[in-house]
Protein backbone atom coordinates (compact mmCIF):
# COMPACT_ATOMS: atom_id res chain seq x y z
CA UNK A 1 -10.64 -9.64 11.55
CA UNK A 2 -14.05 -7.75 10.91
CA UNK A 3 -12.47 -4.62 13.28
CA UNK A 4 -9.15 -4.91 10.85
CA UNK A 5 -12.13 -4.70 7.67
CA UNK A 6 -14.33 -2.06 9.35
CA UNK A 7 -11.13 0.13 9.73
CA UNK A 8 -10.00 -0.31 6.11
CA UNK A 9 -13.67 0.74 5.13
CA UNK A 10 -13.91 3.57 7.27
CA UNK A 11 -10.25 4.86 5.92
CA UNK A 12 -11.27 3.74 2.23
CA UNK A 13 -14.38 5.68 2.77
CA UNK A 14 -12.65 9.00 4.85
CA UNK A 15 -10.08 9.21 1.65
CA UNK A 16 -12.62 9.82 -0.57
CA UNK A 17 -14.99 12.54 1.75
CA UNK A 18 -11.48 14.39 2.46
CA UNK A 19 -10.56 14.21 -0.83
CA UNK A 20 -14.27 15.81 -2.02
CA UNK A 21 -14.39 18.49 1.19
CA UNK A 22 -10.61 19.55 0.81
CA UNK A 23 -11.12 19.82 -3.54
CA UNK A 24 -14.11 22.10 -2.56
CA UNK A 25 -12.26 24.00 -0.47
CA UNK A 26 -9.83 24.41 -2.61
CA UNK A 27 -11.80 25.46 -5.46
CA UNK A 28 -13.41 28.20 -3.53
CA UNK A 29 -10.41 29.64 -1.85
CA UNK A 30 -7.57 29.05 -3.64
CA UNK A 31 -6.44 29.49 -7.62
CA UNK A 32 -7.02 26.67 -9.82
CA UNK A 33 -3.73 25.77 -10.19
CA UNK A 34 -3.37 25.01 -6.57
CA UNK A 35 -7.19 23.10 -6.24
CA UNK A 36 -6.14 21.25 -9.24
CA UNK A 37 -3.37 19.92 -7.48
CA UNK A 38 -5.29 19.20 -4.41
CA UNK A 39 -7.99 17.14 -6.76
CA UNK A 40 -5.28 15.04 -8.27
CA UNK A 41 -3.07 14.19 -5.59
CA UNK A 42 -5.74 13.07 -3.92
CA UNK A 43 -7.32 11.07 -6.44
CA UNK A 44 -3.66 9.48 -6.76
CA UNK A 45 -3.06 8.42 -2.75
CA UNK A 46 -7.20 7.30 -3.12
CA UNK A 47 -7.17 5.12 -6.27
CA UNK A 48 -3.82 3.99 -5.02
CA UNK A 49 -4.98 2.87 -1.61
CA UNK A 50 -8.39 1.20 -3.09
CA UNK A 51 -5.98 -0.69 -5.38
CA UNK A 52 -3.57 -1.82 -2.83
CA UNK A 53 -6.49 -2.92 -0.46
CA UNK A 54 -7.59 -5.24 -3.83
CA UNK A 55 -4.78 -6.43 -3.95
CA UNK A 56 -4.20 -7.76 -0.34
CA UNK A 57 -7.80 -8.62 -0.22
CA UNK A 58 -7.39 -11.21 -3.78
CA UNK A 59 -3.89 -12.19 -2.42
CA UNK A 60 -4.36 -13.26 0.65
CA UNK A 61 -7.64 -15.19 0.11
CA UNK A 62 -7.49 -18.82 1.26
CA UNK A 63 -7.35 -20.63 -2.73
CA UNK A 64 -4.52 -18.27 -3.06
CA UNK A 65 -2.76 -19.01 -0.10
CA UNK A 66 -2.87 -22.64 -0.31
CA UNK A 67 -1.41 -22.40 -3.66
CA UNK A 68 1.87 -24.46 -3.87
CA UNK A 69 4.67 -22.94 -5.44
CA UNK A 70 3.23 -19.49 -5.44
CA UNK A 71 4.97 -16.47 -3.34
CA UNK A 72 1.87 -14.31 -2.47
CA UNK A 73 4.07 -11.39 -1.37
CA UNK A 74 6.00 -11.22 -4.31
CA UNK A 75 2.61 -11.16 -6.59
CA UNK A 76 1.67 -7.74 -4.18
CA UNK A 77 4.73 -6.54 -4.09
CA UNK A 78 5.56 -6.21 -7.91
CA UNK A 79 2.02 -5.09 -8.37
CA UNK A 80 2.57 -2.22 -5.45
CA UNK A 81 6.05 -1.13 -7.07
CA UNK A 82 4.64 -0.90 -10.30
CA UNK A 83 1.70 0.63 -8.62
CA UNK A 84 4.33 3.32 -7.07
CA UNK A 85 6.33 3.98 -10.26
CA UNK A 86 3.60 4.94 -12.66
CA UNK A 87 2.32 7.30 -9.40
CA UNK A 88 5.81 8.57 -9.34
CA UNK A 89 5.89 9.22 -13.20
CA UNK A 90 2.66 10.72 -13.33
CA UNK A 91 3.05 13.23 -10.11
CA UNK A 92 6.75 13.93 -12.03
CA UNK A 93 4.46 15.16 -15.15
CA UNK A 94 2.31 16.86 -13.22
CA UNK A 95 4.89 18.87 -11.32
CA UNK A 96 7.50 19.34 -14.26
CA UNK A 97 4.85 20.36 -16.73
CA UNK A 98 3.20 23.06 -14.66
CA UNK A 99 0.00 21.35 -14.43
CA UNK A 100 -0.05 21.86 -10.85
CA UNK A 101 0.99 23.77 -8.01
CA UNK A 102 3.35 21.54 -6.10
CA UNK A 103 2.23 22.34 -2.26
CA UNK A 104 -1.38 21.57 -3.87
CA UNK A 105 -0.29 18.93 -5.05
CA UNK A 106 1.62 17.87 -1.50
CA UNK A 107 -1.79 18.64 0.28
CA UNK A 108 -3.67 16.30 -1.71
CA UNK A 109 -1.07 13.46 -1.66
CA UNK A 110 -1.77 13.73 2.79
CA UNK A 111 -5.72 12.52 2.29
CA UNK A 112 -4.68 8.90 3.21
CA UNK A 113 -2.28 10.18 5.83
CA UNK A 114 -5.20 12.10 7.19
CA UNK A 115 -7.90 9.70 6.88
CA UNK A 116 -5.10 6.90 8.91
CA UNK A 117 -4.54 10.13 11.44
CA UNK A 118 -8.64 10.00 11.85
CA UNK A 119 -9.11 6.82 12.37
CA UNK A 120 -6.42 6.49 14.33
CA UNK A 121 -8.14 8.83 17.03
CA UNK A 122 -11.33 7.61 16.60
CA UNK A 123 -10.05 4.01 17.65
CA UNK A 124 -7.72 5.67 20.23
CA UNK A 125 -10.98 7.53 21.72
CA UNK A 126 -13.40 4.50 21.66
CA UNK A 127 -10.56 2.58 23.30
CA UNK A 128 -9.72 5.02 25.90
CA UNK A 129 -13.96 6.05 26.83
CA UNK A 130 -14.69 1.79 26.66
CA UNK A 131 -12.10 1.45 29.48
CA UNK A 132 -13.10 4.46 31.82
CA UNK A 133 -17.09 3.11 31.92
């Protein structure tokens, strides 16, 4: 259980240093529209993903479980769909409104993808070198 935690840290924490390093990169190299959209796609996969990992964390602790009468994948589910539709509505505004270019905005919606593609072969490279000593 504390490798499953120490992964969901080190993607929680990855989102948000991708999210700074790919918004400065942005900003320096490309026009504003286009780092804008960078900067709030990723702040929309980041506060997303810390709010889904609340969730879990607050559903699935033991007092909740043991609950009778209570569904505790229903409670994260509506909360994750509701989650999803005000994301949807606000990328929608952000797209039909011209805030934002929309490849920005696609770049900056991949931070979590990224940061999961990281530690992915981080854990797939400790794992392979820990067998070959």
């Amino acid at each position: 259980m504390q490798d499953v935690q120490k992964l969901v840290d080190f993607i929680t924490t990855s989102n948000w240093l991708i999210l700074l390093f790919g918004g400065l990169i942005g900003l320096m190299m490309t026009p504003a529209e286009f780092a804008l959209g960078i900067v709030l796609g990723g702040l929309i996969v980041a506060i997303n993903f810390h709010l889904l990992k609340k969730t879990l964390k607050t559903a699935f602790c033991p007092e909740v479980v043991l609950e009778k009468g209570r569904s505790v994948v229903s409670g994260a589910l509506v909360k994750y769909y509701i989650r999803f539709g005000i994301s949807g509505f606000i990328i929608y505004l952000l797209i039909s409104k011209h805030i934002v270019h929309p490849l920005g905005l696609l770049a900056g919606l991949s931070v979590v993808v990224a940061s999961m593609f990281l530690a992915t072969v981080l854990e797939l490279t400790r794992l392979f070198f820990k067998e070959a000593v």
